[in-house]
PDB file of N, CA and C in Angstrom:
ATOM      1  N   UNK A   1       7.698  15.864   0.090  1.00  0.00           N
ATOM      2  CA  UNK A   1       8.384  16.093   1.323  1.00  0.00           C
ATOM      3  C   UNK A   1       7.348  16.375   2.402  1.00  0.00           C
ATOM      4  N   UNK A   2       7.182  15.841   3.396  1.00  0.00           N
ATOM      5  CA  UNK A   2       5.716  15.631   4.091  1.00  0.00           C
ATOM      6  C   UNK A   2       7.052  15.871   6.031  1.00  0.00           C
ATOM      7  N   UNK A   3       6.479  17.381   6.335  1.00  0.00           N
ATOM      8  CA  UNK A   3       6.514  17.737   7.644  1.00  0.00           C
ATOM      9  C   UNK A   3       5.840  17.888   8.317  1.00  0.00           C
ATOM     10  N   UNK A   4       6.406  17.569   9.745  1.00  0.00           N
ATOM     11  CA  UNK A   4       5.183  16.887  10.824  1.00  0.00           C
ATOM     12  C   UNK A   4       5.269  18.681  11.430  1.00  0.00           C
ATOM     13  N   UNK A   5       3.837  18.892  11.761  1.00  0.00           N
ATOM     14  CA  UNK A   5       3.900  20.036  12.491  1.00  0.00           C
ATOM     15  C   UNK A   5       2.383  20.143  13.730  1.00  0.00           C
ATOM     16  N   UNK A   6       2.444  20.545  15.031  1.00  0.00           N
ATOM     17  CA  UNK A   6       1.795  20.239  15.609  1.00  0.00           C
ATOM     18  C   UNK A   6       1.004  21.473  15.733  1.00  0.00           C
ATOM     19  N   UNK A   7      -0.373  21.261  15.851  1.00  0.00           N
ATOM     20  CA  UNK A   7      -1.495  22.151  15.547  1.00  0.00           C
ATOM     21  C   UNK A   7      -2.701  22.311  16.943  1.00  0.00           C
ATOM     22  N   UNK A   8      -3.199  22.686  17.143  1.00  0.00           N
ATOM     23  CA  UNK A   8      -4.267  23.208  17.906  1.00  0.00           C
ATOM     24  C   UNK A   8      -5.588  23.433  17.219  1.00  0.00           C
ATOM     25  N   UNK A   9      -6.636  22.640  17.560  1.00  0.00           N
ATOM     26  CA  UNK A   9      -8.089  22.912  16.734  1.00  0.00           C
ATOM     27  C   UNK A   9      -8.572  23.809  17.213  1.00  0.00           C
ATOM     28  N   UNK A  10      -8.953  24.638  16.016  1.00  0.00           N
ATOM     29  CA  UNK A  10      -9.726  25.724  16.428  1.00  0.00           C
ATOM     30  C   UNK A  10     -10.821  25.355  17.361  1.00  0.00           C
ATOM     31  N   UNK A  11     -11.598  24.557  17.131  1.00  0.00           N
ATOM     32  CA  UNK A  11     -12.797  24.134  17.889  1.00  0.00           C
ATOM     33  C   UNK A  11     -12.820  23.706  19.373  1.00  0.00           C
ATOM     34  N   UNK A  12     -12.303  22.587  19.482  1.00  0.00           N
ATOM     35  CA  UNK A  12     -11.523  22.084  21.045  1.00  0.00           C
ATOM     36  C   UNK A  12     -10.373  22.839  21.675  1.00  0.00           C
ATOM     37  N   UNK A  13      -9.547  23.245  20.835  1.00  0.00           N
ATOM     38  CA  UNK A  13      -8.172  23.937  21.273  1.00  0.00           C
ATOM     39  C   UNK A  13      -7.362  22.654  21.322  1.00  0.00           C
ATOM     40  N   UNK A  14      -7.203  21.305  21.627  1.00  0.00           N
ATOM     41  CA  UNK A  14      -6.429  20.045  21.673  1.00  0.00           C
ATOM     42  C   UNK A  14      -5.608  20.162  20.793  1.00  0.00           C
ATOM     43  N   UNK A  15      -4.287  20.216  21.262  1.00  0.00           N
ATOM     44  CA  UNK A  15      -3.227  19.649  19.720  1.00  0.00           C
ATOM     45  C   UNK A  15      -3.188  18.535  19.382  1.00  0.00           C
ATOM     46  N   UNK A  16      -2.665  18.887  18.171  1.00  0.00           N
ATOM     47  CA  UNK A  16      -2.714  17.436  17.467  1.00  0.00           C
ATOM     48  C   UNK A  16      -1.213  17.374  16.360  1.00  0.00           C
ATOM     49  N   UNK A  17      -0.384  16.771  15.911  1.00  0.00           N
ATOM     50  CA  UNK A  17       0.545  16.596  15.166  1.00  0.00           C
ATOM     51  C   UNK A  17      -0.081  16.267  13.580  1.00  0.00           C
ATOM     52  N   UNK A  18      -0.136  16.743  12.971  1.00  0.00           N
ATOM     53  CA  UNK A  18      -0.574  16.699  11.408  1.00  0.00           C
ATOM     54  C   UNK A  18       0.660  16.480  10.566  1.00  0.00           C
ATOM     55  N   UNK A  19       1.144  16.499   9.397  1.00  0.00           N
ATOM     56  CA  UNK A  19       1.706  15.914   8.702  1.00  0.00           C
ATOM     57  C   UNK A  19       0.683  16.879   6.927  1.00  0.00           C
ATOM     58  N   UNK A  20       2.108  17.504   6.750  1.00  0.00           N
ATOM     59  CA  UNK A  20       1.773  18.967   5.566  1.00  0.00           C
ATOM     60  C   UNK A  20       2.771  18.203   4.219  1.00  0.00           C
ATOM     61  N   UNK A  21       2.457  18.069   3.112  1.00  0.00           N
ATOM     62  CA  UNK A  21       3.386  17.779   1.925  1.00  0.00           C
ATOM     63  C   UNK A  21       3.669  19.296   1.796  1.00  0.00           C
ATOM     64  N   UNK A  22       4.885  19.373   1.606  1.00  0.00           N
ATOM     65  CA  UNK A  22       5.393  20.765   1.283  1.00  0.00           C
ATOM     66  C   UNK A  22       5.892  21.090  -0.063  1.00  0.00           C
ATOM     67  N   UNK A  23       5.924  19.480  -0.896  1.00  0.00           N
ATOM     68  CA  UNK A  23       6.053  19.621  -2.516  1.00  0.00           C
ATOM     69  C   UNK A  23       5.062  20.266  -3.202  1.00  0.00           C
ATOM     70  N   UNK A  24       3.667  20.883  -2.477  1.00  0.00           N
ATOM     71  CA  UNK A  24       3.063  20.956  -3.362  1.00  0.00           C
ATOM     72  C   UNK A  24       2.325  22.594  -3.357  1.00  0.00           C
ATOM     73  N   UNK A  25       3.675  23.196  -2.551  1.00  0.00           N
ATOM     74  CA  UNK A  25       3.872  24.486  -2.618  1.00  0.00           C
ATOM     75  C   UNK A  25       2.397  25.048  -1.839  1.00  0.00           C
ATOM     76  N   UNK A  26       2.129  26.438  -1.637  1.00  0.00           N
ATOM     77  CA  UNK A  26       0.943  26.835  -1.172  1.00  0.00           C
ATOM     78  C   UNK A  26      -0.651  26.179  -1.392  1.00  0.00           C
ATOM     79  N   UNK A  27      -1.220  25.750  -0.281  1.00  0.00           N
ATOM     80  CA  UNK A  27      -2.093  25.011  -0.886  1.00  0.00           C
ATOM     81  C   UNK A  27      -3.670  24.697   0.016  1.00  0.00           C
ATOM     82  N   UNK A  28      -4.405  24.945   0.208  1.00  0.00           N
ATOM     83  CA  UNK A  28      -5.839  24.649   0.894  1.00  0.00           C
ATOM     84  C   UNK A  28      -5.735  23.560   1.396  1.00  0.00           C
ATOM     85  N   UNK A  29      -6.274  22.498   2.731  1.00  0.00           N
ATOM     86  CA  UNK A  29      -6.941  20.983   3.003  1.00  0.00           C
ATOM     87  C   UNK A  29      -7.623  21.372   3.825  1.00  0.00           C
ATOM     88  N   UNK A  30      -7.987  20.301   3.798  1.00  0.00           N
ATOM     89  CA  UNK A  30      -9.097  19.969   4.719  1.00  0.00           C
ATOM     90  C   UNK A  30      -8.895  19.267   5.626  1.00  0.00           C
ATOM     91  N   UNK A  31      -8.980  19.008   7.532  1.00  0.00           N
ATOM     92  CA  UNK A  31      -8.637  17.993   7.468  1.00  0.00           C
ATOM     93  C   UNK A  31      -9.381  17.776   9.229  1.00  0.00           C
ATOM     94  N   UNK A  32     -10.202  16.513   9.768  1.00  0.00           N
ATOM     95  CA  UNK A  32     -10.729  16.577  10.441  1.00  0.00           C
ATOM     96  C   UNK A  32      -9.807  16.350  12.057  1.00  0.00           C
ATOM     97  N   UNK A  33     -10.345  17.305  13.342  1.00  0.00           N
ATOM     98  CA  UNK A  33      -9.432  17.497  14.431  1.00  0.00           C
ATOM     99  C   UNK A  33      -9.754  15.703  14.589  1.00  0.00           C
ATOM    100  N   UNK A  34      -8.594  15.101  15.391  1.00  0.00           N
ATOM    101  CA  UNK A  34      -8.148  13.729  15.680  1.00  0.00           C
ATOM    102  C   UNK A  34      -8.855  13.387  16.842  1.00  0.00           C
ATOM    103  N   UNK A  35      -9.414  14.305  17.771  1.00  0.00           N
ATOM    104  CA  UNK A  35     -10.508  14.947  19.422  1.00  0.00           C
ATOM    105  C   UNK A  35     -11.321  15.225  18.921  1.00  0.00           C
ATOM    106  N   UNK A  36     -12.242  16.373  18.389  1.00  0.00           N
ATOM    107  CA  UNK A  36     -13.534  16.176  18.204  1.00  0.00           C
ATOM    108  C   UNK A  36     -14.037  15.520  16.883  1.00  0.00           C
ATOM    109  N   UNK A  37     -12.985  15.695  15.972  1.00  0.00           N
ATOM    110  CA  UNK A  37     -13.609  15.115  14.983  1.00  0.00           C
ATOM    111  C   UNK A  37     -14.359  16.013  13.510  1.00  0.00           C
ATOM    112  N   UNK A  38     -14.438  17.782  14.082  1.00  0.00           N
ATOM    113  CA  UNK A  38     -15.142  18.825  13.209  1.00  0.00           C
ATOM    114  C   UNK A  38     -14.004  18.811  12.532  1.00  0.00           C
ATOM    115  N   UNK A  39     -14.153  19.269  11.283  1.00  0.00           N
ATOM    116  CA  UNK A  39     -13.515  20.101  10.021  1.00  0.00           C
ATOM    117  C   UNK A  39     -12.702  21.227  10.450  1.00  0.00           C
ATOM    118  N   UNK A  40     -11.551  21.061   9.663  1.00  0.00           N
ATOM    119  CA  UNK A  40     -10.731  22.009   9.973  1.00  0.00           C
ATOM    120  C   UNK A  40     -10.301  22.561   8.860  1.00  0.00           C
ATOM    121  N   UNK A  41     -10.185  23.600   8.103  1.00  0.00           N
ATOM    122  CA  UNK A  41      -9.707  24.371   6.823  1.00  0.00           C
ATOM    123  C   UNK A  41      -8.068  24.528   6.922  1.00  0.00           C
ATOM    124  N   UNK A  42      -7.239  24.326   6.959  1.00  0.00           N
ATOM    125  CA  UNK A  42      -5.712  24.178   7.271  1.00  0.00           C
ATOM    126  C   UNK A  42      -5.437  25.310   5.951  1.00  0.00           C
ATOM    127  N   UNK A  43      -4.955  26.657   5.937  1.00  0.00           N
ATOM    128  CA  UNK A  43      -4.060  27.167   4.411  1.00  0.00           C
ATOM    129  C   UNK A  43      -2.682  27.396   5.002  1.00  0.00           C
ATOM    130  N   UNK A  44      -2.527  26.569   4.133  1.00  0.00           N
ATOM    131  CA  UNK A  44      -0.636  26.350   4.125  1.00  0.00           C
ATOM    132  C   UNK A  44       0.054  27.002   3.137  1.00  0.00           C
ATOM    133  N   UNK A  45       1.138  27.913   3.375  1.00  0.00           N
ATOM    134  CA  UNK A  45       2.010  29.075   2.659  1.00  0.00           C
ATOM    135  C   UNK A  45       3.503  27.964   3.022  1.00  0.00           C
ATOM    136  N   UNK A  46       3.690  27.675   1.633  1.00  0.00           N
ATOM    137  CA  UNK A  46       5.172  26.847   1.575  1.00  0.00           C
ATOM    138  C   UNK A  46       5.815  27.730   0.299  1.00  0.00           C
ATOM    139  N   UNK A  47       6.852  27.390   0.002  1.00  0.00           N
ATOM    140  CA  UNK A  47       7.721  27.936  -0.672  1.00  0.00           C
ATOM    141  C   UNK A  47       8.102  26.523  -1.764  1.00  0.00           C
ATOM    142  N   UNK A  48       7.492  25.489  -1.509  1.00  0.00           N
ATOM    143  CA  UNK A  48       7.427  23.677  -2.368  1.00  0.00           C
ATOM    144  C   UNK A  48       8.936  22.932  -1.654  1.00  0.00           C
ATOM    145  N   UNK A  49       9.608  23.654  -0.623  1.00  0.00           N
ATOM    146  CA  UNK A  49      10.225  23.206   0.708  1.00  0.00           C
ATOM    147  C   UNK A  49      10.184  23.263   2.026  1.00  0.00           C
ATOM    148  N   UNK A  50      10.089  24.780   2.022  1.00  0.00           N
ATOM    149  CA  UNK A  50       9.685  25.015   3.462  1.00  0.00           C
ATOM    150  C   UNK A  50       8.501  25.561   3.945  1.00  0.00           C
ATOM    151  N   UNK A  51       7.965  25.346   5.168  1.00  0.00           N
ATOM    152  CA  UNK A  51       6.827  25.952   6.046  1.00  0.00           C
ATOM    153  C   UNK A  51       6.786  27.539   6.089  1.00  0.00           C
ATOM    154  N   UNK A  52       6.156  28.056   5.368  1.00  0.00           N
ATOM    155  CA  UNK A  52       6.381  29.921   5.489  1.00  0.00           C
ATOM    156  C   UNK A  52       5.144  30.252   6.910  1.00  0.00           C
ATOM    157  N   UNK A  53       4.000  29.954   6.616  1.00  0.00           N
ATOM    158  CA  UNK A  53       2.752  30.092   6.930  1.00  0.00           C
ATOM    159  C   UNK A  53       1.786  29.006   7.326  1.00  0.00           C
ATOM    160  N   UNK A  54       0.920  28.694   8.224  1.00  0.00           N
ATOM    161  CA  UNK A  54       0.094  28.319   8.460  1.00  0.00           C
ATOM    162  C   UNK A  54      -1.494  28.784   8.822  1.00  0.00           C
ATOM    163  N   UNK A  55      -2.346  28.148   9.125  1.00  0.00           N
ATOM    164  CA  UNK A  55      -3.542  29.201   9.551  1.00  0.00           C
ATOM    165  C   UNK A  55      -4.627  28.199   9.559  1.00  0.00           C
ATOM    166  N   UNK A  56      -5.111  27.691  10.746  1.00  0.00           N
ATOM    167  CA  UNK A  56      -6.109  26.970  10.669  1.00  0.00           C
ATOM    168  C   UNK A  56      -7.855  27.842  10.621  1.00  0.00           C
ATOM    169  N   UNK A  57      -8.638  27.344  10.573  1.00  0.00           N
ATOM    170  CA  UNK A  57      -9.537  27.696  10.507  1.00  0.00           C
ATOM    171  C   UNK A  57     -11.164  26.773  10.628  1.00  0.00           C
ATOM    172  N   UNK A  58     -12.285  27.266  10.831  1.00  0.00           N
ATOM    173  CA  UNK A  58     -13.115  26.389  11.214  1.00  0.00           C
ATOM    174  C   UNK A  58     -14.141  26.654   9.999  1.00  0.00           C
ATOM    175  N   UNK A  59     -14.579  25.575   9.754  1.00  0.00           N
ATOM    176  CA  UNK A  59     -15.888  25.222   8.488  1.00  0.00           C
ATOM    177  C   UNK A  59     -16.616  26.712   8.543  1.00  0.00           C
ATOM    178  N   UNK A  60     -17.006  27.344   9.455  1.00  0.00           N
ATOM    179  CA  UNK A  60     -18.233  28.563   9.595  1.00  0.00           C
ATOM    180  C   UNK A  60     -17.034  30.002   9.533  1.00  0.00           C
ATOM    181  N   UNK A  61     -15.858  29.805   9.468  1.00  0.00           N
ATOM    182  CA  UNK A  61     -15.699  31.366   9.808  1.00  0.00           C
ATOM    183  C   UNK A  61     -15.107  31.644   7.867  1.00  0.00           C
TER     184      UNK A  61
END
């Protein structure tokens, strides 16, 4: 089950619309901003339906 949810890079601040599988319950990615292009640490708190939590984060912190 894959929800679209729109995000802000830590790095640039630019949003961006990402796209989270939520089947696969709480879970770490990785995933690079769509504007600059740096690494982004995404931890996602699902319940293996819904969005509980999000929390982006940058490669150094």
């Amino acid at each position: 089950m894959l929800h679209e949810q729109l995000v802000a890079c830590p790095y640039c601040g630019e949003a961006f619309t990402t796209f989270i599988d939520l089947s696969q319950g709480s879970h770490c990615t990785i995933e690079d901003c769509y504007v600059c292009c740096r690494p982004i640490e995404l931890l996602i708190e699902s319940d293996g339906t819904n969005l509980i939590h999000i929390e982006l984060s940058t490669d150094d912190e």
